[in-house]
Each structure stands twice: as C-alpha cells, then as structure tokens.
C-alpha atoms as a PDB file:
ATOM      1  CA  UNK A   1     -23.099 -26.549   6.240  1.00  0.00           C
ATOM      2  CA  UNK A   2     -24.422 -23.717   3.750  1.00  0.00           C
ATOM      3  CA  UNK A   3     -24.132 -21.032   6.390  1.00  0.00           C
ATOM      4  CA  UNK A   4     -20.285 -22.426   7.779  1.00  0.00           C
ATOM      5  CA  UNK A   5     -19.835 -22.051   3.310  1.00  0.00           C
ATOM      6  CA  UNK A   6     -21.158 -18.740   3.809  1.00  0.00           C
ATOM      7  CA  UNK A   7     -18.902 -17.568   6.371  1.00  0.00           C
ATOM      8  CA  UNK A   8     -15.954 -19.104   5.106  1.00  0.00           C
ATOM      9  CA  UNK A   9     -16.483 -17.185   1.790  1.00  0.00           C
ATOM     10  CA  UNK A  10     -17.239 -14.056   3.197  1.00  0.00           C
ATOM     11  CA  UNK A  11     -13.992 -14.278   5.218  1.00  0.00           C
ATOM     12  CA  UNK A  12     -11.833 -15.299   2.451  1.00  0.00           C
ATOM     13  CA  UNK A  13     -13.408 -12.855   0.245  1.00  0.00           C
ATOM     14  CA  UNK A  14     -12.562 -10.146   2.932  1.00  0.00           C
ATOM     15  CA  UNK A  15      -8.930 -11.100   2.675  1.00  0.00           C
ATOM     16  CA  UNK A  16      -9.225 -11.000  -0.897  1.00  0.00           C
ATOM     17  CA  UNK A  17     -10.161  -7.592  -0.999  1.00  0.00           C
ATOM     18  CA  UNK A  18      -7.772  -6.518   1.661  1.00  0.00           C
ATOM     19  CA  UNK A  19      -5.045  -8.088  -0.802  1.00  0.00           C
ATOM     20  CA  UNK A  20      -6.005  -6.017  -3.942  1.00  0.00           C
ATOM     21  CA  UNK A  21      -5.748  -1.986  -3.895  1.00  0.00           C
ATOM     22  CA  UNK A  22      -8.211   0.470  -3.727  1.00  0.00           C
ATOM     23  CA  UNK A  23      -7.888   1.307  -7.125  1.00  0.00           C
ATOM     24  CA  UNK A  24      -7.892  -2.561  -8.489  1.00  0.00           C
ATOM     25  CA  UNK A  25     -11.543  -3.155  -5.807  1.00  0.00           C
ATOM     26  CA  UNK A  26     -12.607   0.378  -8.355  1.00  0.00           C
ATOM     27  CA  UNK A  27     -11.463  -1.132 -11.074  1.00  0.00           C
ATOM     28  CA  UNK A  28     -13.039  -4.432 -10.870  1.00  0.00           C
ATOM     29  CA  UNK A  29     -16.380  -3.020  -9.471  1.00  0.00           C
ATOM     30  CA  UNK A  30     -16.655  -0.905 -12.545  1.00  0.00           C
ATOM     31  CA  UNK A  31     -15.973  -3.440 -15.142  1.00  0.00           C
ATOM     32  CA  UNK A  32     -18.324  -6.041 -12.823  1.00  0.00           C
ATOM     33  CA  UNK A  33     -20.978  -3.880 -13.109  1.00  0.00           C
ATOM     34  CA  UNK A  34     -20.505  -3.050 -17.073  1.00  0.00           C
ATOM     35  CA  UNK A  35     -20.747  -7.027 -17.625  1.00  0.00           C
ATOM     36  CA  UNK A  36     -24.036  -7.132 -14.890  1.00  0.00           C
ATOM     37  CA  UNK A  37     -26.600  -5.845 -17.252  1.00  0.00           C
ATOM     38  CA  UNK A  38     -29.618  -7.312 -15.445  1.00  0.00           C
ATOM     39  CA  UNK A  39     -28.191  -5.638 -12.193  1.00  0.00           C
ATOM     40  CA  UNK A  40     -28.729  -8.777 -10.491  1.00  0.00           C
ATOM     41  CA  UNK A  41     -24.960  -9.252  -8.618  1.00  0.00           C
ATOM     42  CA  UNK A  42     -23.942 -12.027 -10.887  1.00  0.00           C
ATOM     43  CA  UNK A  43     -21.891 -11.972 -14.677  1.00  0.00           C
ATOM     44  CA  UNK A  44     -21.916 -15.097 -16.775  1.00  0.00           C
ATOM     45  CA  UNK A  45     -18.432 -16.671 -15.717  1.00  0.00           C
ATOM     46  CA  UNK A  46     -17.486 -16.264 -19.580  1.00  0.00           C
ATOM     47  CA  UNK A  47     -17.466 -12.805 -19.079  1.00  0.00           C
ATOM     48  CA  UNK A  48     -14.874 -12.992 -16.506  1.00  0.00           C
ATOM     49  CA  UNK A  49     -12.306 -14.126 -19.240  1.00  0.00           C
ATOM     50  CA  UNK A  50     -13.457 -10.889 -21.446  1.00  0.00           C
ATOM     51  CA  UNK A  51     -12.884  -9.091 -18.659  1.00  0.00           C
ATOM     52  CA  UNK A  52      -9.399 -10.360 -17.973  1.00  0.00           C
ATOM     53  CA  UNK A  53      -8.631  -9.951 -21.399  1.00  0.00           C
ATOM     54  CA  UNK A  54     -10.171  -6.422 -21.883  1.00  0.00           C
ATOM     55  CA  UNK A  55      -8.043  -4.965 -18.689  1.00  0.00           C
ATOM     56  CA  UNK A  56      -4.287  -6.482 -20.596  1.00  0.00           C
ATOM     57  CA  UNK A  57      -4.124  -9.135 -18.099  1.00  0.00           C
ATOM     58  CA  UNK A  58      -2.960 -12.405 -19.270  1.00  0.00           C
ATOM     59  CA  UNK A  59      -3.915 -15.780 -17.793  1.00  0.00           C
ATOM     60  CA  UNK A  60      -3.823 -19.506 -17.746  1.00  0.00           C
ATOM     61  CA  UNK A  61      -6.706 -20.907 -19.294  1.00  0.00           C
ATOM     62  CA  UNK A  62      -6.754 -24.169 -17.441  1.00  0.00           C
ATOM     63  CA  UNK A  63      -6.021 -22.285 -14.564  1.00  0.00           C
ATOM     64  CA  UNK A  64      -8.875 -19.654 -14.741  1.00  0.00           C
ATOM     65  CA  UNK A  65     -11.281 -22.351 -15.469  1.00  0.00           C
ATOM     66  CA  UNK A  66     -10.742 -24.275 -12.153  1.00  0.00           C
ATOM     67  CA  UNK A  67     -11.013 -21.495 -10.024  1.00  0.00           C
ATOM     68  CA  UNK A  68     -14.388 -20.317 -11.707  1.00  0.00           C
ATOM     69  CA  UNK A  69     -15.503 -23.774 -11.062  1.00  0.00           C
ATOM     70  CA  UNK A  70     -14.359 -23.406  -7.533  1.00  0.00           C
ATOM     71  CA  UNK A  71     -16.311 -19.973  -7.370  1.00  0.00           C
ATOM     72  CA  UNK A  72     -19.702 -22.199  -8.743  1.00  0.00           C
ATOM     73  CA  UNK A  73     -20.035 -24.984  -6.823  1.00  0.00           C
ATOM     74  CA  UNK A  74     -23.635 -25.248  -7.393  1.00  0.00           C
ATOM     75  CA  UNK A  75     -22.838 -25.043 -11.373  1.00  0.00           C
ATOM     76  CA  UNK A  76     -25.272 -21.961 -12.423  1.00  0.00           C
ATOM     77  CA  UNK A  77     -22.742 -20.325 -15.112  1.00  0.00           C
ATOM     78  CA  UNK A  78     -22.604 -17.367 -12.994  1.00  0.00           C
ATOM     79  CA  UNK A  79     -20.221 -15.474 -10.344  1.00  0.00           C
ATOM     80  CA  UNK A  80     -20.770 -12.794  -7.609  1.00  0.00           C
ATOM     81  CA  UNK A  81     -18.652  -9.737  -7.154  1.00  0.00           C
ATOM     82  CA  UNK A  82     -16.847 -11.492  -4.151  1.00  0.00           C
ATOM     83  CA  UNK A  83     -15.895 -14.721  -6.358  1.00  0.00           C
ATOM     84  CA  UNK A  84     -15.030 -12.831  -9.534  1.00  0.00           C
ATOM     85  CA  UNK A  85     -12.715 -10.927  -7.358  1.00  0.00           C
ATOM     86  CA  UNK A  86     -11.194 -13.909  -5.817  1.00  0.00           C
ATOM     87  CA  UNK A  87     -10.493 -14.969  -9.362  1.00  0.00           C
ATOM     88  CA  UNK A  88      -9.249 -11.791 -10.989  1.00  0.00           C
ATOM     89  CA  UNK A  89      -7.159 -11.724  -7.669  1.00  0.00           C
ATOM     90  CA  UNK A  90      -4.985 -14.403  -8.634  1.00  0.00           C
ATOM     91  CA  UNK A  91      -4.344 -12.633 -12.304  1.00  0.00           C
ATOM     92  CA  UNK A  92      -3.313  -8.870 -10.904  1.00  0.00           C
ATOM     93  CA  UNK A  93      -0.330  -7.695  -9.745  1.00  0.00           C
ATOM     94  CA  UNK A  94       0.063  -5.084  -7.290  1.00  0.00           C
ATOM     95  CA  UNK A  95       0.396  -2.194  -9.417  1.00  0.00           C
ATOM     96  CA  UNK A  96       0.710   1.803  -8.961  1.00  0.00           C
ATOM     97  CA  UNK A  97      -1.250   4.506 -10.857  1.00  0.00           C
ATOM     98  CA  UNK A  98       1.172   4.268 -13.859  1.00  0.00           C
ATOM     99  CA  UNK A  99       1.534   0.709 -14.429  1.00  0.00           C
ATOM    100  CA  UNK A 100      -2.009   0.457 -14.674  1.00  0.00           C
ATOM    101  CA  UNK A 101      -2.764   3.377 -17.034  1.00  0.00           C
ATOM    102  CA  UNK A 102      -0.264   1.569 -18.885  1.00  0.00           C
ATOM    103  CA  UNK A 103      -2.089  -1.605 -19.118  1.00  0.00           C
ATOM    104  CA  UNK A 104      -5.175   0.234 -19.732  1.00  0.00           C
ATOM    105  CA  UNK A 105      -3.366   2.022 -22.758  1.00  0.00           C
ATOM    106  CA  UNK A 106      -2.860  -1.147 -24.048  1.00  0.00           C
ATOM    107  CA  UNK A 107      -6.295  -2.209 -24.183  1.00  0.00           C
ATOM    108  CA  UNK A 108      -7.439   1.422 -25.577  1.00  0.00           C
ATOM    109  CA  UNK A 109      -5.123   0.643 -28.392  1.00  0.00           C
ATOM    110  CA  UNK A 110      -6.276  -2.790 -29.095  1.00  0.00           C
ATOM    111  CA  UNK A 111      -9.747  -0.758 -30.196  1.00  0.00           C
ATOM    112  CA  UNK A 112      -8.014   2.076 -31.723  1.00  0.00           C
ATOM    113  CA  UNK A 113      -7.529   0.748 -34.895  1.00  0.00           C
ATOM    114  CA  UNK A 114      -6.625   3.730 -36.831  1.00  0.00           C
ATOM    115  CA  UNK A 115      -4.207   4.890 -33.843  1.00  0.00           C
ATOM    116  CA  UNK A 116      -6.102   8.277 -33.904  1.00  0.00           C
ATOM    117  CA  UNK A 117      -6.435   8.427 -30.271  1.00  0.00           C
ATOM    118  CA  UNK A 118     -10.274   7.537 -29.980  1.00  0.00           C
ATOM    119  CA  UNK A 119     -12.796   5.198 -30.501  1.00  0.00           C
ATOM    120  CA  UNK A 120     -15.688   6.136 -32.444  1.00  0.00           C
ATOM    121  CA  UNK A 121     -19.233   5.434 -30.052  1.00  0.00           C
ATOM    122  CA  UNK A 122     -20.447   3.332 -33.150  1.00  0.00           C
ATOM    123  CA  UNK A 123     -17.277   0.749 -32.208  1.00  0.00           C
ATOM    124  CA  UNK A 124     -17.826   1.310 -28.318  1.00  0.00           C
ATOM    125  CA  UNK A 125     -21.133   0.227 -29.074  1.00  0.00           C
ATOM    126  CA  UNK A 126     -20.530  -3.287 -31.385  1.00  0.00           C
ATOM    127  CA  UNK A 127     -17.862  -3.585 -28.259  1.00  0.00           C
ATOM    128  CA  UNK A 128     -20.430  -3.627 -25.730  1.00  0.00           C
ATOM    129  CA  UNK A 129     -23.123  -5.413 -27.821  1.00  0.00           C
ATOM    130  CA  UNK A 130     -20.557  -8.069 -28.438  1.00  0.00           C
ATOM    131  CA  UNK A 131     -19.483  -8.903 -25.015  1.00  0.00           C
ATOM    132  CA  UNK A 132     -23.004  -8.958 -23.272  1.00  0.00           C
ATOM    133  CA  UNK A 133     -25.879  -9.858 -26.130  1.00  0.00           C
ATOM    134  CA  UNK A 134     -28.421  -9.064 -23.228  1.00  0.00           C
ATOM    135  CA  UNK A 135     -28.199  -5.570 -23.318  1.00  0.00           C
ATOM    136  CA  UNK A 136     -31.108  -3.349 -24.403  1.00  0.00           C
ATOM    137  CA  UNK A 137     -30.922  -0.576 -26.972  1.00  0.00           C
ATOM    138  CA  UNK A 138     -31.434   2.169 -24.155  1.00  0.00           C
ATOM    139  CA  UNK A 139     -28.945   0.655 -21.835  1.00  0.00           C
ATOM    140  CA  UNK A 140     -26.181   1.201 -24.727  1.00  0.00           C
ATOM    141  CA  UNK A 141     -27.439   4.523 -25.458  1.00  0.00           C
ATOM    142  CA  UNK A 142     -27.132   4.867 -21.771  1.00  0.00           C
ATOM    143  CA  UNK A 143     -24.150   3.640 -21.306  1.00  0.00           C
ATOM    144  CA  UNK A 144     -22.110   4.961 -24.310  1.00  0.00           C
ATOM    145  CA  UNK A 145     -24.221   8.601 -22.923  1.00  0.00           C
ATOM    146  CA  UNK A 146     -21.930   8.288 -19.826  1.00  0.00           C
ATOM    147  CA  UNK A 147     -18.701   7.350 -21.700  1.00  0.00           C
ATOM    148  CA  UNK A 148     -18.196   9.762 -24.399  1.00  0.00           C
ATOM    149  CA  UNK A 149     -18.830  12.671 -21.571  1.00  0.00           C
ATOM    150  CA  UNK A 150     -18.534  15.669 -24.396  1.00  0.00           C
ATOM    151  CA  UNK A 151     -20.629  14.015 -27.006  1.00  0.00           C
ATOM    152  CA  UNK A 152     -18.360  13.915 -29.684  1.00  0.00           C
ATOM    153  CA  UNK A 153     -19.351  10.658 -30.537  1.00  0.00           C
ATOM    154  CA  UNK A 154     -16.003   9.470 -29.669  1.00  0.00           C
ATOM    155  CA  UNK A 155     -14.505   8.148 -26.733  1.00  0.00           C
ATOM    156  CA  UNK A 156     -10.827   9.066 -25.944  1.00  0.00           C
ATOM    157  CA  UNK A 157      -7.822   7.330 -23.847  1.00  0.00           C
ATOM    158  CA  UNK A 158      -9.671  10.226 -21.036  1.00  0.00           C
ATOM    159  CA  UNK A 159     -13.182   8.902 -21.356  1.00  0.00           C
ATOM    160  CA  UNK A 160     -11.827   5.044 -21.719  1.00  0.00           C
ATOM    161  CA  UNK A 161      -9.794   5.651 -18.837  1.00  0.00           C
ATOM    162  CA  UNK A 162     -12.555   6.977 -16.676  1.00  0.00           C
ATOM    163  CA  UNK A 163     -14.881   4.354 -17.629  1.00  0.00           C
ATOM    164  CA  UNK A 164     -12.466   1.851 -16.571  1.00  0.00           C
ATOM    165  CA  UNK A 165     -11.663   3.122 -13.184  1.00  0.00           C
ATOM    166  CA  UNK A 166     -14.238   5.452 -12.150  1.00  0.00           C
ATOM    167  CA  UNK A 167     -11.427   8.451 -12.115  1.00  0.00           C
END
C-alpha cells in the first residue's frame, strides 16, 4: 500500500509539474527553499499560506486547508516540494513574464512602505525572521548577503525580483 501511495504521488506530482510553467516550477522552488531553513525537503504547512500570500496570490482558506491535509496524511505539520506544488497548483494561473512581474510588484510594494522603490535589509530581515523563527543569525546574514547583490543595504524591485524567481 505505501509504495502503490508512492507511485501514485509521484505520478500525479509529475502531472502537476507538467501543468505549471517553467518559470512558476522556478518560482516555487525558490520560495520552497527560502521557507526550508533546516534544508531538510519539508516547510511547515503554515508556511505554505505565507507563501501564497507573499507571491499576490489569493486563496480560499477552507479550501487550502483541505488540500494541505490531503498533502499530510500521516499529520506531521509538514509538506514536500511535490505536495506544496500540488497545492500552490490549484492557486496559479497560467501566467506570462509580465503578469507575473506584475504580481510580484505587488508584493514588493506591500513592503515598500515609503514607496521609495526599496526595502531597507533591516526590514528584509524582520521579514524573514518573521516568517520562519528557525532561522539562525548567519543564515539571515547569508541570505540577505545574496539578496541585496550591491550591498547597499537595500534591496530593490531588481534584487526582490531575482530573489523571487531566480532571474
């Protein structure tokens, strides 16, 4: 029974892949990975909702909650790359290059408070820190370090934009 599970995942996750774009697969690696701070293949499925959220994308709560629960049978809190994109799945659109630096414009703005055009590191950081409390000091420094690419201790729309889809 666990391997037939197995399979049947791995085949629908396949066709769940196949159904998103190569950019949205970049896209979703990249924030997956942001959210997996232990590097272990699995984010909290809270963080999936953050996630949502953070790339403009709106959903049904009830909605998001039953698939997550669908994606943890076993109950452990946690998803794998291959469920959480099953799940986002269902919440993107197909979308071309502009619609989605639109969306991710969006959610720049939403963290540009002063509509200046950047976000200072110091926010970036209290960003990060807030949406996975696991993270070390050095793996902020380290991430923020590959954001803000210039060291101006801001991050532009350039920088956000890269972090987001690996561009």
């Amino acid at each position: 029974l666990f391997y037939g599970c197995r399979t049947h995942r791995a085949t629908h996750s396949a066709t769940m892949t196949e159904a998103l774009d190569e950019e949205q697969v970049k896209l979703l690696k990249r924030a997956f990975s942001m959210f997996d701070s232990s590097k272990k293949g699995n984010i909290e499925k809270e963080k999936v909702r953050t996630i949502l959220t953070t790339l403009g994308h709106t959903y049904d709560d009830a909605e998001l909650d039953a698939l997550l629960e669908g994606e943890d049978p076993e109950h452990t809190g946690t998803v794998n790359f291959d469920s959480f994109c099953r799940v986002a799945g269902h919440f993107l659109e197909n979308e071309d290059d502009e619609a989605l630096q639109k969306e991710l414009k969006e959610a720049f703005r939403l963290y540009d408070k002063e509509g200046n055009g950047y976000i200072p590191t110091s926010s970036l950081r209290e960003i990060l820190a807030a949406l996975d409390d696991q993270l070390t000091g050095d793996q902020l420094n380290e991430m923020i370090a590959e954001i803000d690419t210039d060291s101006s201790g801001t991050v532009d729309f350039e920088e956000f934009m890269e972090m987001m889809t690996g561009d």
